[in-house]
N, C-alpha and C. Protein backbone atom coordinates (compact mmCIF):
# COMPACT_ATOMS: atom_id res chain seq x y z
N UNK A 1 90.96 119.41 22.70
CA UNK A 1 91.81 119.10 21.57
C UNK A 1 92.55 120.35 21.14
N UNK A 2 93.84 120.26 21.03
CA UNK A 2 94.99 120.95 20.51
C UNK A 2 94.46 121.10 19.10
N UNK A 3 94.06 122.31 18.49
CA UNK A 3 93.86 122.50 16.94
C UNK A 3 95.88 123.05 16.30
N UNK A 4 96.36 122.43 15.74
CA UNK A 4 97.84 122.69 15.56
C UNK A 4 97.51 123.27 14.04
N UNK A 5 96.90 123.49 13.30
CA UNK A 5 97.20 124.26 12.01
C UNK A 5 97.10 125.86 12.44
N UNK A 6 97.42 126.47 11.60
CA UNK A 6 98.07 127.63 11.34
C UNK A 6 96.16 128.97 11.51
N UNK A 7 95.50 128.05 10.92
CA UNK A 7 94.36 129.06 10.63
C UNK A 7 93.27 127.99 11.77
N UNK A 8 92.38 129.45 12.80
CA UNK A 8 91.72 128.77 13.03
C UNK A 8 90.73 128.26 12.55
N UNK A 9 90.10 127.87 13.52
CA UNK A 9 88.45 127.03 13.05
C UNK A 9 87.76 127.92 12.93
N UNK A 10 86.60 128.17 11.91
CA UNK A 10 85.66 128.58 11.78
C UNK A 10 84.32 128.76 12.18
N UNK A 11 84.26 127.45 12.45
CA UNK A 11 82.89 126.64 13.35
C UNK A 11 83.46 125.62 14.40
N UNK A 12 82.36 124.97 14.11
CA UNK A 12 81.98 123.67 15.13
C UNK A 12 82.33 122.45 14.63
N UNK A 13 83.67 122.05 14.42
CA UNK A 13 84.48 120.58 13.96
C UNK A 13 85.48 120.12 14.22
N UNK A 14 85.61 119.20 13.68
CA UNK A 14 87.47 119.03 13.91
C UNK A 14 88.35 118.93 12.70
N UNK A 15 88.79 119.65 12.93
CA UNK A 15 89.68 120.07 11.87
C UNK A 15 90.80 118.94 11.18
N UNK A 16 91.04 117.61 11.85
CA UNK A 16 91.77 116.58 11.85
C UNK A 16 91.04 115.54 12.69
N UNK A 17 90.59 113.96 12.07
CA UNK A 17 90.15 112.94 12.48
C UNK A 17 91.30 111.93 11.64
N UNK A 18 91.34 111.03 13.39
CA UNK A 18 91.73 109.30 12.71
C UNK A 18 91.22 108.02 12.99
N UNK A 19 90.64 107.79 11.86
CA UNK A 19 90.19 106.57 12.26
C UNK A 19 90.79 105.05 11.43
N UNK A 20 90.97 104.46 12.24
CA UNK A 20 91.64 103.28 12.09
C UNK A 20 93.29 104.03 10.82
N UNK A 21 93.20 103.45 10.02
CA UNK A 21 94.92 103.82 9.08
C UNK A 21 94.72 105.24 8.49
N UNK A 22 93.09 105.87 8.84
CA UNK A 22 92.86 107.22 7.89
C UNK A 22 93.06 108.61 8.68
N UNK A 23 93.70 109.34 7.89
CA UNK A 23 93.29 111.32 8.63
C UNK A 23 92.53 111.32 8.03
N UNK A 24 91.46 112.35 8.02
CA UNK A 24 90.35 112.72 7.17
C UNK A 24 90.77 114.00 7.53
N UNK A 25 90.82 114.93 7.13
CA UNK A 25 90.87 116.58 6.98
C UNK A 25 89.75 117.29 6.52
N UNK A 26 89.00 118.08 7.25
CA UNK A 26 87.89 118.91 7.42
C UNK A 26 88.62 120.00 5.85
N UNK A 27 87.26 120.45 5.63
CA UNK A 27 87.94 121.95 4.27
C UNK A 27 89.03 122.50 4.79
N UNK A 28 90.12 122.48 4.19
CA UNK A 28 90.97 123.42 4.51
C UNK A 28 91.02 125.26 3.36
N UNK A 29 91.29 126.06 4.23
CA UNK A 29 90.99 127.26 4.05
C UNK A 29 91.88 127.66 3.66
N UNK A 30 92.45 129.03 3.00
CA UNK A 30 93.88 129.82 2.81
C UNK A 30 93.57 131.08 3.23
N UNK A 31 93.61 130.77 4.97
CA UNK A 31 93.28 131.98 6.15
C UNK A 31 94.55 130.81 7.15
N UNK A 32 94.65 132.45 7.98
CA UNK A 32 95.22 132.37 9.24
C UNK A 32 94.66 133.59 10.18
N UNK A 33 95.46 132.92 11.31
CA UNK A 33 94.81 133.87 12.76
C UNK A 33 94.94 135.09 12.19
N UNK A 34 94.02 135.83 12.44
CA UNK A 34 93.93 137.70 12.03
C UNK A 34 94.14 138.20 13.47
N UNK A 35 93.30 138.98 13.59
CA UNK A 35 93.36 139.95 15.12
C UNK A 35 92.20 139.26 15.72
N UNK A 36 92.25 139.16 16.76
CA UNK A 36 91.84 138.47 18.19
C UNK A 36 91.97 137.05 17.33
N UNK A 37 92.21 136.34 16.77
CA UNK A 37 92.50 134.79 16.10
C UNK A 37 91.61 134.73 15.58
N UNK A 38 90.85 135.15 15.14
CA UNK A 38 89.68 135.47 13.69
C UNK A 38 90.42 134.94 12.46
N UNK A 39 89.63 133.95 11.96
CA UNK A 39 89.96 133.47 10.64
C UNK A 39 90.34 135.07 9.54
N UNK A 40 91.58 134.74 8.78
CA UNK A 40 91.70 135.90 7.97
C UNK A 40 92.06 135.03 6.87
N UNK A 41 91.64 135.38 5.56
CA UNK A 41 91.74 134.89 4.28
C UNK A 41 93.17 135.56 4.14
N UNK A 42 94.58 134.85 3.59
CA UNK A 42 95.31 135.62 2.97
C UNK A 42 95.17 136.13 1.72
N UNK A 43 96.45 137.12 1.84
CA UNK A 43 95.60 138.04 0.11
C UNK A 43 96.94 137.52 -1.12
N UNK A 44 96.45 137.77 -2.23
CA UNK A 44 97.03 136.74 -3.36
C UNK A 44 96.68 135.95 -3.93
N UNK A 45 94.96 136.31 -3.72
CA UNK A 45 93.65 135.35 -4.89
C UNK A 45 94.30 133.54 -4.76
N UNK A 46 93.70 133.18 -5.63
CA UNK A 46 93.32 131.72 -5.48
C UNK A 46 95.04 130.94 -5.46
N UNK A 47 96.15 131.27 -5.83
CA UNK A 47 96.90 130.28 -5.96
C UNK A 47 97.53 130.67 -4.21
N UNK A 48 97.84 131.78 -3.75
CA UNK A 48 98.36 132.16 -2.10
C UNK A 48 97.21 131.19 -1.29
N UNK A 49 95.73 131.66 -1.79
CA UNK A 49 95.13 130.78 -0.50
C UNK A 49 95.14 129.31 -0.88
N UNK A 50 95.53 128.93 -1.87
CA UNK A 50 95.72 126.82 -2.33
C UNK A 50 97.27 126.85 -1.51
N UNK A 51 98.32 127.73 -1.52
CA UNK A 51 99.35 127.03 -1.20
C UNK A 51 99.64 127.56 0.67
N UNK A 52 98.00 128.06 0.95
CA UNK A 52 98.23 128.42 2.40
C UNK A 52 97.73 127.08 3.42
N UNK A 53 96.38 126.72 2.31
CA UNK A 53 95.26 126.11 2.55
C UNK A 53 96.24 124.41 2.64
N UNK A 54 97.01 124.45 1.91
CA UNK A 54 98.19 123.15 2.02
C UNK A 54 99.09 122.97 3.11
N UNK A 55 99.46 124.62 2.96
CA UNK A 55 100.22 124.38 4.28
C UNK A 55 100.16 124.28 5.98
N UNK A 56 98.28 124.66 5.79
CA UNK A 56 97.53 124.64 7.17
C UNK A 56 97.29 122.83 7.40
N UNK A 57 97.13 121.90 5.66
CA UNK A 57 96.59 120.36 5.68
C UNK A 57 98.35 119.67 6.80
N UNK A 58 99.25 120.45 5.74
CA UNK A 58 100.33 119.54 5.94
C UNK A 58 100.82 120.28 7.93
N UNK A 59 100.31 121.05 8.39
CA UNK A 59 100.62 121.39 9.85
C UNK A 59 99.44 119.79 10.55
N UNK A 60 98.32 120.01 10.07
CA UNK A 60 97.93 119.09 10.60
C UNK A 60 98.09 117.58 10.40
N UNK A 61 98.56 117.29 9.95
CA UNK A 61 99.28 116.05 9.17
C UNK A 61 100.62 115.57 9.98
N UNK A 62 101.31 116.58 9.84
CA UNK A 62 102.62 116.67 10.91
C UNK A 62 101.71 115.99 12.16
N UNK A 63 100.64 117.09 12.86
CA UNK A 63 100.78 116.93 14.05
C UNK A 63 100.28 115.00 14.61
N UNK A 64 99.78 114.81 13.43
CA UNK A 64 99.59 113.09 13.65
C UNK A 64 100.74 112.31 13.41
N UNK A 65 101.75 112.70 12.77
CA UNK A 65 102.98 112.10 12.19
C UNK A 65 102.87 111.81 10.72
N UNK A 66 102.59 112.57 10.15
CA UNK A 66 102.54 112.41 9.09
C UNK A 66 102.59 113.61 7.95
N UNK A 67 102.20 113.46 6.64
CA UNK A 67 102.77 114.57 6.03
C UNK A 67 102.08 114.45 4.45
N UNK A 68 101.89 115.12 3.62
CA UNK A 68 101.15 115.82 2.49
C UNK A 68 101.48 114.02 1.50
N UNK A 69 102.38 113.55 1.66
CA UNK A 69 103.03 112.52 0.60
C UNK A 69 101.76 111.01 1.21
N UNK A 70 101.09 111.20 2.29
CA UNK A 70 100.49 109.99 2.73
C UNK A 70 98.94 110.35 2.01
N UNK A 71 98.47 111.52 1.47
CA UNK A 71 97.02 111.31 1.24
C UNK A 71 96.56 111.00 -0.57
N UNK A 72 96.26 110.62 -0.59
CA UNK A 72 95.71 109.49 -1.07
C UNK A 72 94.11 110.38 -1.78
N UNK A 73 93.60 110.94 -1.47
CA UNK A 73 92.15 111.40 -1.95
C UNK A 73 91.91 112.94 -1.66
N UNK A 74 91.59 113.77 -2.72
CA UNK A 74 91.49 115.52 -2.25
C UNK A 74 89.94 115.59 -3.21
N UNK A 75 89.17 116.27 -2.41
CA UNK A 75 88.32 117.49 -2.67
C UNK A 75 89.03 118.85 -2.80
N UNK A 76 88.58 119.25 -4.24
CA UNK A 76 88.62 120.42 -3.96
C UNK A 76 87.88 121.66 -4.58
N UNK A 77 87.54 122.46 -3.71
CA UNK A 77 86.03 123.30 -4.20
C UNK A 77 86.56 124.59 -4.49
N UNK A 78 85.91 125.15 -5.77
CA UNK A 78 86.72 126.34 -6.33
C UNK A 78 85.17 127.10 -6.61
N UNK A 79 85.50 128.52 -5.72
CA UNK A 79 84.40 129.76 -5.61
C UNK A 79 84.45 130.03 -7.51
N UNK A 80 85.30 130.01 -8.27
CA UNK A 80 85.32 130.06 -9.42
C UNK A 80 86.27 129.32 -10.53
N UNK A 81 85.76 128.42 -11.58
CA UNK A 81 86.15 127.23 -12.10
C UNK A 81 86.96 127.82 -13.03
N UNK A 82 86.91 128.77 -13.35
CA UNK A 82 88.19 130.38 -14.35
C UNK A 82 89.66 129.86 -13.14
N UNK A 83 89.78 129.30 -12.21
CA UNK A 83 90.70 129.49 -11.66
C UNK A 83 91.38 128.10 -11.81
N UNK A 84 90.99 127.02 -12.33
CA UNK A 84 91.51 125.84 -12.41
C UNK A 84 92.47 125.74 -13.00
N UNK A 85 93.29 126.11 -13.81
CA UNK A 85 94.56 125.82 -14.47
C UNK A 85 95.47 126.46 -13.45
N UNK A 86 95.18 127.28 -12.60
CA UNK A 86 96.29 128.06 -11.60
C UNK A 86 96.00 127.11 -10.27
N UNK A 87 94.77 126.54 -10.47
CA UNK A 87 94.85 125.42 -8.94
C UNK A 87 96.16 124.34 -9.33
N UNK A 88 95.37 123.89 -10.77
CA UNK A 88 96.13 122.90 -11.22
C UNK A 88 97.70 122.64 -11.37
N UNK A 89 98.42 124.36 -11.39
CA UNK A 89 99.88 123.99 -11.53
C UNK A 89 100.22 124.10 -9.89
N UNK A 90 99.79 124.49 -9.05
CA UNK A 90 99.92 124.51 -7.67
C UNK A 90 100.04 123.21 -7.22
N UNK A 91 98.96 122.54 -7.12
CA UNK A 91 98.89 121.13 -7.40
C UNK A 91 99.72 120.28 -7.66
N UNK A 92 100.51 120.17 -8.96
CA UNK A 92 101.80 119.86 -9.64
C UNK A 92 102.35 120.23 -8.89
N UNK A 93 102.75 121.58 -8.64
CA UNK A 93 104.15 121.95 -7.62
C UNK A 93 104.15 121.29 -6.25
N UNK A 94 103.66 121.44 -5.94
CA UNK A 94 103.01 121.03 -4.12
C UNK A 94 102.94 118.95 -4.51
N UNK A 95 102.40 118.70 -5.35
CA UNK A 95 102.44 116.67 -5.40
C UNK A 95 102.99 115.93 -6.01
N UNK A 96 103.77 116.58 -7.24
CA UNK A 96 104.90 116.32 -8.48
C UNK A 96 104.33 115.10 -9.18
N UNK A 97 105.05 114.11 -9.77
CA UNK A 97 104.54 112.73 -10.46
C UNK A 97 103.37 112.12 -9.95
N UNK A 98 103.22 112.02 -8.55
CA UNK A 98 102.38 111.10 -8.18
C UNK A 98 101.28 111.89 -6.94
N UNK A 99 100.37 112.79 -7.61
CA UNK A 99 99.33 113.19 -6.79
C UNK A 99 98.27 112.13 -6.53
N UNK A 100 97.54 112.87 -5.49
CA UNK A 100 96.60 111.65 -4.84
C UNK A 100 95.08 112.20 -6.30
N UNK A 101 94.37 110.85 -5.92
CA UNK A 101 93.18 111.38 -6.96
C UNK A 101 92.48 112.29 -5.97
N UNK A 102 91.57 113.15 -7.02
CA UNK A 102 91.09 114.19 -6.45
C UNK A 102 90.15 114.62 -7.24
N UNK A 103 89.02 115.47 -7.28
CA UNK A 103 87.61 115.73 -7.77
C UNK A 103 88.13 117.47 -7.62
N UNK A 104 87.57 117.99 -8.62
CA UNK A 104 87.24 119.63 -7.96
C UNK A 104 86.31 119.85 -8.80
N UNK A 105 85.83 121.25 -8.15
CA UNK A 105 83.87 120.87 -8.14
C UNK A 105 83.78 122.72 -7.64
N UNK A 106 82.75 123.33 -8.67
CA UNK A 106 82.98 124.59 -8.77
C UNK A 106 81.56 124.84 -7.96
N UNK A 107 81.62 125.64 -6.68
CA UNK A 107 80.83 126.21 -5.98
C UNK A 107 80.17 127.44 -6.04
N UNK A 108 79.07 128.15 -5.49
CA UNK A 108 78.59 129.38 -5.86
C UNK A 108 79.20 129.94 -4.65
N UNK A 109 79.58 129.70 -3.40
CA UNK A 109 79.87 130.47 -2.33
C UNK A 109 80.81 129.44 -1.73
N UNK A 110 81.83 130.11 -0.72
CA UNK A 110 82.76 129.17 0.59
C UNK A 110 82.62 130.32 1.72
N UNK A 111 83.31 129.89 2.84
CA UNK A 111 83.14 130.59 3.90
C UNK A 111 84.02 131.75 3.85
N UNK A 112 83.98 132.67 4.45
CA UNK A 112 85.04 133.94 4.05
C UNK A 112 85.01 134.60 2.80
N UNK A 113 84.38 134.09 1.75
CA UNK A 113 84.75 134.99 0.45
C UNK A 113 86.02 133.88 -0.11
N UNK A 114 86.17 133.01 0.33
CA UNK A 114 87.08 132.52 0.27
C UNK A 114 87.24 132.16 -1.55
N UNK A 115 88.54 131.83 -2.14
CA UNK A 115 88.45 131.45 -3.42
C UNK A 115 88.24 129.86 -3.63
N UNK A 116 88.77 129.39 -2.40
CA UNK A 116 89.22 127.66 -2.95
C UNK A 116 89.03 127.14 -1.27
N UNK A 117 88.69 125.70 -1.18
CA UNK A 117 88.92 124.80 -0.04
C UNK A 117 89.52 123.32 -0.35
N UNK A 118 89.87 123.32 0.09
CA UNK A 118 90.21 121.57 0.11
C UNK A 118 90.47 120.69 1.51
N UNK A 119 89.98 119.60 0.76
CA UNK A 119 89.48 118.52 1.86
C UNK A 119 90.49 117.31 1.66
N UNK A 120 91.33 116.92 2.96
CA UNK A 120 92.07 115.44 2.09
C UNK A 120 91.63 114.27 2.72
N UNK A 121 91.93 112.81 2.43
CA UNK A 121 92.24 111.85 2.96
C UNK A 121 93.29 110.91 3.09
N UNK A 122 94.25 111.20 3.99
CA UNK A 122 95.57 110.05 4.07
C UNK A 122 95.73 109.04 4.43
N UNK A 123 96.23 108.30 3.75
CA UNK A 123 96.25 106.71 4.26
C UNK A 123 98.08 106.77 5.35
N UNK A 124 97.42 106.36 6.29
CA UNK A 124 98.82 105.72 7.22
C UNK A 124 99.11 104.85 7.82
N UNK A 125 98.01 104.10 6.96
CA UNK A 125 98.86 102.60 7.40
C UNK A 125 100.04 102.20 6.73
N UNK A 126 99.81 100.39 6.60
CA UNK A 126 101.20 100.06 6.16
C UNK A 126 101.28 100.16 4.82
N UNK A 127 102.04 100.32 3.59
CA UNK A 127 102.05 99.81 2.29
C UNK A 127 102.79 99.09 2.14
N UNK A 128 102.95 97.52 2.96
CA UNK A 128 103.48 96.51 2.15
C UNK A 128 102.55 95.40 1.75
């Protein structure tokens, strides 16, 4: 399997599943390839890695045909809950009127040191 987002994998998953009308999206991170393709956290604290960590969801999204406007359900886990009003206008910017529902849920640790992850689910089937 072709991994098409921007940051690699970390472990042992898949970074993009479809089953029947759904993507499911594994945590997404706000890292990209470093040196030898080593996950690298970008720098610019929690709102750079939410609008990296989006733009690694929406590469993989593309690569199914699809795109940030089809999901429908977000996790999202914050290394510190002091950071939620700066997730939150990111959020707004990045989903405007009509974001998908979503939970965020304040963690003691993520992988990397990381500040934030998020997880989506898109619907692509039909909506009529």
């Amino acid at each position: 399997m072709t991994d098409p987002s921007p940051a690699p994998r970390a472990g042992f998953y898949s970074p993009i599943v479809s089953v029947g009308d759904w993507l499911i999206l594994s945590g997404q991170l706000g890292a990209v390839a470093g040196p030898a393709g080593s996950p690298q956290l970008v720098e610019g604290g929690v709102e750079a890695q939410l609008r990296q960590a989006l733009a690694n969801a929406s590469s993989l999204l593309e690569s199914k045909g699809s795109d940030l406007a089809a999901v429908v359900k977000a996790t999202v886990f914050l290394a510190h809950m002091g950071d939620f009003a700066t997730m939150n206008r990111v959020w707004s910017e990045t989903f405007g009127e009509a974001p998908p529902a979503r939970s965020a849920i304040g963690v003691a640790a993520l992988p990397l040191g990381a500040a934030i992850e998020v997880e989506l689910w898109a619907w692509v089937g039909s909506r009529s």
